[in-house]
N, C-alpha and C. Protein backbone atom coordinates (compact mmCIF):
# COMPACT_ATOMS: atom_id res chain seq x y z
N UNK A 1 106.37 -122.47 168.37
CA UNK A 1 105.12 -123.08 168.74
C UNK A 1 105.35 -124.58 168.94
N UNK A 2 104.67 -125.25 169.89
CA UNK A 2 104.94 -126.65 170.39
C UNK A 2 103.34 -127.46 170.62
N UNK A 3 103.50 -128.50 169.01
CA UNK A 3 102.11 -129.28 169.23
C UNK A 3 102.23 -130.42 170.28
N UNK A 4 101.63 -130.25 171.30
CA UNK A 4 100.91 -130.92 172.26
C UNK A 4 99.88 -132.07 171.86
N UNK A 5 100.42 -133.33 171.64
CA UNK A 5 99.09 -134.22 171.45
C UNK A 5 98.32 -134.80 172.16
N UNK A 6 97.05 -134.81 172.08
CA UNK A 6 95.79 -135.44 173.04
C UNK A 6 95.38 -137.06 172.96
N UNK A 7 95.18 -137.60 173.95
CA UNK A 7 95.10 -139.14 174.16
C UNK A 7 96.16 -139.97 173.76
N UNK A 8 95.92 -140.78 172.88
CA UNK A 8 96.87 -141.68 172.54
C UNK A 8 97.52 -141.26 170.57
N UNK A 9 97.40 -139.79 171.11
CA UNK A 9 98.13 -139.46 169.29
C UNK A 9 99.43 -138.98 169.52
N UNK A 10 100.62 -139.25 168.66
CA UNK A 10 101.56 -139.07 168.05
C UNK A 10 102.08 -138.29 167.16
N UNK A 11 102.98 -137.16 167.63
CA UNK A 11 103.40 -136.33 166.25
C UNK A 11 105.12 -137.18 165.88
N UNK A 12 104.89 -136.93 164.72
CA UNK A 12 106.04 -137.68 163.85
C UNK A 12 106.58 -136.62 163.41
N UNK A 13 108.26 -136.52 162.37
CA UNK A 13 108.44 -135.78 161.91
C UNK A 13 109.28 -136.26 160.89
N UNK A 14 108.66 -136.89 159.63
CA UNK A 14 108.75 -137.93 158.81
C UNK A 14 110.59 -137.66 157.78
N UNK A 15 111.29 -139.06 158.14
CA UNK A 15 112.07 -138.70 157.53
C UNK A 15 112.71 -138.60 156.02
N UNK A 16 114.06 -138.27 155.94
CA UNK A 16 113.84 -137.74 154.30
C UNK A 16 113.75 -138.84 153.47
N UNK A 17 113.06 -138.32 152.22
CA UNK A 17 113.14 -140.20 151.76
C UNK A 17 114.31 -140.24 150.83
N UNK A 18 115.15 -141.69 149.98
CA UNK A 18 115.97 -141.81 149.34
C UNK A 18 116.23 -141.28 148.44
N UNK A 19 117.05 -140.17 148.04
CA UNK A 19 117.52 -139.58 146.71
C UNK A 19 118.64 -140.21 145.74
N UNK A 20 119.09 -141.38 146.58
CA UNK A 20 119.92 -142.50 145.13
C UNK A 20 119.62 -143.53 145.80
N UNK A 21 119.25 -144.42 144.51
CA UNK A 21 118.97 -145.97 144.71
C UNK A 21 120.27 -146.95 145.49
N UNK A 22 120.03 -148.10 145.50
CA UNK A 22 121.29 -148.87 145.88
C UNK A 22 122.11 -149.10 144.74
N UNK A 23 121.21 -148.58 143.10
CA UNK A 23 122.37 -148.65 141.69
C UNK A 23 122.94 -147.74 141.28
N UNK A 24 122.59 -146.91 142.22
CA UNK A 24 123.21 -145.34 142.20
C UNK A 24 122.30 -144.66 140.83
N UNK A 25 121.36 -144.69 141.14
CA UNK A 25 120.64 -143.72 140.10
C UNK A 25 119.72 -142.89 141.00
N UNK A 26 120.01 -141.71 140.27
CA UNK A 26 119.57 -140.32 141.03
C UNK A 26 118.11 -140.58 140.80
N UNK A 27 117.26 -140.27 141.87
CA UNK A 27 115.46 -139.98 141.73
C UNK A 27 115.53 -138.78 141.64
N UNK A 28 114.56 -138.38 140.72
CA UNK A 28 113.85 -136.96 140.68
C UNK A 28 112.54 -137.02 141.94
N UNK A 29 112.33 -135.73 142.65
CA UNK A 29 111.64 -135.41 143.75
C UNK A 29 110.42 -136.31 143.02
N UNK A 30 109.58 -136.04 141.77
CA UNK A 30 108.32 -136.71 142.25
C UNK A 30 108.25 -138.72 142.06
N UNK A 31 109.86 -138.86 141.59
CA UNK A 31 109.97 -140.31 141.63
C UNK A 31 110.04 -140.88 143.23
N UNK A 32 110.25 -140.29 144.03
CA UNK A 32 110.83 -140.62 145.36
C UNK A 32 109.73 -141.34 145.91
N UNK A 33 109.86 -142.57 146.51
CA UNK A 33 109.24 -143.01 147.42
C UNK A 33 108.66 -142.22 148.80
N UNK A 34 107.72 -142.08 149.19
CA UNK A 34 107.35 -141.19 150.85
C UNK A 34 107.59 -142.07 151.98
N UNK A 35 108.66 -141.80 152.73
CA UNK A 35 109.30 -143.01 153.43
C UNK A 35 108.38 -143.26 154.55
N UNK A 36 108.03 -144.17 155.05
CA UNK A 36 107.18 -144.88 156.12
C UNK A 36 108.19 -144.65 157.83
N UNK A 37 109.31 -143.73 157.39
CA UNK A 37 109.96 -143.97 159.23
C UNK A 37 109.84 -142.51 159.04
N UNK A 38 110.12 -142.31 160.53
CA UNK A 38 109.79 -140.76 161.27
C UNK A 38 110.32 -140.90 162.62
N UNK A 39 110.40 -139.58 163.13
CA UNK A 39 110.94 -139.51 164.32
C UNK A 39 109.75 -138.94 165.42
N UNK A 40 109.62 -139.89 166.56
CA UNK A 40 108.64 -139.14 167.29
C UNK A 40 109.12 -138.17 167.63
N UNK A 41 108.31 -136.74 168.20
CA UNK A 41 108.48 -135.37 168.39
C UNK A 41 107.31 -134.85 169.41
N UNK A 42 106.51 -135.90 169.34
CA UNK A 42 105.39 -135.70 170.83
C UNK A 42 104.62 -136.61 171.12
N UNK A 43 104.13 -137.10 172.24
CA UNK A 43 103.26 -137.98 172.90
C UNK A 43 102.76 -137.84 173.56
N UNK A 44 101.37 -138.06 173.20
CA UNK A 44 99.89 -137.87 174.28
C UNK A 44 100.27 -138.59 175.30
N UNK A 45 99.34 -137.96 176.52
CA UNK A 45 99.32 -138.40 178.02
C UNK A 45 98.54 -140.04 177.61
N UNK A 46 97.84 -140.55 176.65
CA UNK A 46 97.28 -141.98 176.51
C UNK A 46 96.09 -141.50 177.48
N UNK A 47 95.94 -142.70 178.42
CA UNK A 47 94.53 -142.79 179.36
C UNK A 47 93.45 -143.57 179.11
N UNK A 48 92.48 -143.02 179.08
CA UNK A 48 91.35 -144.22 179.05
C UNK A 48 90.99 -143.77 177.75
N UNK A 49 90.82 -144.57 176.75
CA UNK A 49 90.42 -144.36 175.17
C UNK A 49 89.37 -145.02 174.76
N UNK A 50 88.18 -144.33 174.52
CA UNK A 50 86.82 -145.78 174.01
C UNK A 50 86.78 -146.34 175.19
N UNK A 51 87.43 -146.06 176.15
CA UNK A 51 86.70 -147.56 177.36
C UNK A 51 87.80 -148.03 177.79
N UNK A 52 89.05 -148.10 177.17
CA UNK A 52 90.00 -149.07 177.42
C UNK A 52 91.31 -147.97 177.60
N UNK A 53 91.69 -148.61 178.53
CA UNK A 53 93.09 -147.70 179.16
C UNK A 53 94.24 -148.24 178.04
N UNK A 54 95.09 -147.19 177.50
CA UNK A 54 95.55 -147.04 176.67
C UNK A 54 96.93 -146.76 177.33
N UNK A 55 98.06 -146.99 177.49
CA UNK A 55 99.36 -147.17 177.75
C UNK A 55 100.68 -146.85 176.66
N UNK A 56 101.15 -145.39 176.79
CA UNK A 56 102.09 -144.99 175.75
C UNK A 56 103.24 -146.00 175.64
N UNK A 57 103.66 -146.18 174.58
CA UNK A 57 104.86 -147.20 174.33
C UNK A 57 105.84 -146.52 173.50
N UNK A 58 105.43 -145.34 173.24
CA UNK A 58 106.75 -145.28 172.49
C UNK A 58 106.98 -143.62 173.21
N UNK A 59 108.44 -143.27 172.64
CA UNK A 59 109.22 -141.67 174.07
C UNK A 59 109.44 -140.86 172.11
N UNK A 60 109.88 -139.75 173.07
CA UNK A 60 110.09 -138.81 171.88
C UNK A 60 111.75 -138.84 171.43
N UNK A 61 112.16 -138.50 170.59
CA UNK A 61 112.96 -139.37 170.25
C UNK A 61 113.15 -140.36 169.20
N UNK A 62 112.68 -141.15 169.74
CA UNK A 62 112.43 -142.51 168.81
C UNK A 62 112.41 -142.56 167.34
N UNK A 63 112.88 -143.62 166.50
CA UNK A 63 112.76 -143.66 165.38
C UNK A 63 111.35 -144.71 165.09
N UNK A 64 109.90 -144.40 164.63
CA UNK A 64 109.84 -145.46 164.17
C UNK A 64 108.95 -145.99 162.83
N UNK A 65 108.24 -146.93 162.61
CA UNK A 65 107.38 -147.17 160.96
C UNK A 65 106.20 -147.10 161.37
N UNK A 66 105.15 -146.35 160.45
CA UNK A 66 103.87 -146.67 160.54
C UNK A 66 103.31 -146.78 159.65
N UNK A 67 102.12 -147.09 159.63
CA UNK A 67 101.27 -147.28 158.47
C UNK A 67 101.14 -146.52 157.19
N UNK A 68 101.40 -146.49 156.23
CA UNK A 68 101.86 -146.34 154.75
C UNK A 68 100.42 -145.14 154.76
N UNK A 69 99.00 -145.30 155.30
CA UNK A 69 98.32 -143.98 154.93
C UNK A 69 97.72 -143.61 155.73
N UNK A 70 98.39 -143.85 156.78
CA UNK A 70 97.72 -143.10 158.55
C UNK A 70 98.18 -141.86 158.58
N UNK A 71 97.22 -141.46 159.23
CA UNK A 71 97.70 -140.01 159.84
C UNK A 71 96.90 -138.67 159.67
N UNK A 72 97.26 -137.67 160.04
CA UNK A 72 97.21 -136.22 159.38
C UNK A 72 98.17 -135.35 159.57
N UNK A 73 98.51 -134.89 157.82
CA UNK A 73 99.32 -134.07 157.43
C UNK A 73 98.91 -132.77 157.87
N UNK A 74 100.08 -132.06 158.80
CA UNK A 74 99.69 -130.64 159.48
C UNK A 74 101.12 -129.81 159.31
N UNK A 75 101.48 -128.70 158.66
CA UNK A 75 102.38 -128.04 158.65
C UNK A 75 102.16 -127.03 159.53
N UNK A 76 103.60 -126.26 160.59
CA UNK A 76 103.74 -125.48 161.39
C UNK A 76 104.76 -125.11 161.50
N UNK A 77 105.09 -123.50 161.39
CA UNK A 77 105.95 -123.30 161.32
C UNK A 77 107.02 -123.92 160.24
N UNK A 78 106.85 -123.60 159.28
CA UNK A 78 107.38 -124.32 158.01
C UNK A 78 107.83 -125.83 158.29
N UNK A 79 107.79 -126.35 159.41
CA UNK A 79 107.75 -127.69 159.50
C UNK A 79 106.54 -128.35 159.27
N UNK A 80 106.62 -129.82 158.12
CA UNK A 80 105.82 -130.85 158.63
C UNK A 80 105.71 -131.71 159.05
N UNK A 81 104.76 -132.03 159.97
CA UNK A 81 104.31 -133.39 160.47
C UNK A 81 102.82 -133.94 160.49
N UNK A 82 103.32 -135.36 160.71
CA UNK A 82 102.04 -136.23 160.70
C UNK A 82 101.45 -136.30 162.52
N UNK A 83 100.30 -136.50 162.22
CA UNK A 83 99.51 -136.79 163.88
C UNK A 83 99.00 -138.19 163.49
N UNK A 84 99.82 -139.12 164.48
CA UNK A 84 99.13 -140.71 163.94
C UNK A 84 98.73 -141.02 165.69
N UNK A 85 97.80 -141.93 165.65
CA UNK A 85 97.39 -142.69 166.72
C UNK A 85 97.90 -143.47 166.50
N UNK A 86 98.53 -143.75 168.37
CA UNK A 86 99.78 -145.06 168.91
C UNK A 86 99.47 -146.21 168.48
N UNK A 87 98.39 -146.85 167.75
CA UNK A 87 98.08 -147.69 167.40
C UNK A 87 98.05 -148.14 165.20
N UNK A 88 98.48 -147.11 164.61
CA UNK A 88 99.02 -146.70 163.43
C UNK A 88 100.77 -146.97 163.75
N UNK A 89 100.95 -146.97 164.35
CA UNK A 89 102.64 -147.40 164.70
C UNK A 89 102.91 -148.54 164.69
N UNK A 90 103.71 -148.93 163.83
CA UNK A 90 103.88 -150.39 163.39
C UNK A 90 105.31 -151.32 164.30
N UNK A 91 105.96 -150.36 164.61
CA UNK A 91 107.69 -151.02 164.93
C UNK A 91 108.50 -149.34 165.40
N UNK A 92 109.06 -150.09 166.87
CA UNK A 92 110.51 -149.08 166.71
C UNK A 92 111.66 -149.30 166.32
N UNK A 93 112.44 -148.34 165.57
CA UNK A 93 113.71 -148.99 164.74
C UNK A 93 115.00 -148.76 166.21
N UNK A 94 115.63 -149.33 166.51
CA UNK A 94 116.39 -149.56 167.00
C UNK A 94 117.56 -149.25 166.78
């Protein structure tokens, strides 16, 4: 199955977060930070949004950060991902 996003939303497919520190101490799963980067995995056609023409900037592919509590959490197909609007996207990592 393949989510298709509408207007200017974004599916992510959030990546794993750190399981040893930089002191080398192991985290237990509920110590782990929920990492803020993801990989895009789909992009709305954009268009006219509220009034204002809306222009995709970011491709699928991409690595990038967004907002720490944007989104919606949607599992499919034992995968999850987030649906954020292009404007919840903070930076592409390079």
């Amino acid at each position: 199955m393949k989510l298709t996003p509408l207007g200017d939303r974004v599916v992510l497919k959030q990546l794993e977060a750190e399981e040893v520190t930089k002191g080398g101490i192991i985290l237990a799963t509920a110590a782990q930070e929920k990492p803020q980067q993801a990989e895009v995995v789909a992009v709305g056609p954009g268009g006219v949004i509220d009034g204002k023409e809306v222009t995709m900037q970011v491709k699928e592919g991409q690595n990038v950060i967004y907002s720490k509590y944007a989104g919606t959490e949607v599992k499919l197909d034992g995968e999850e991902y987030i649906i954020v609007k292009q404007s919840d996207i903070l930076a592409i990592v390079e």
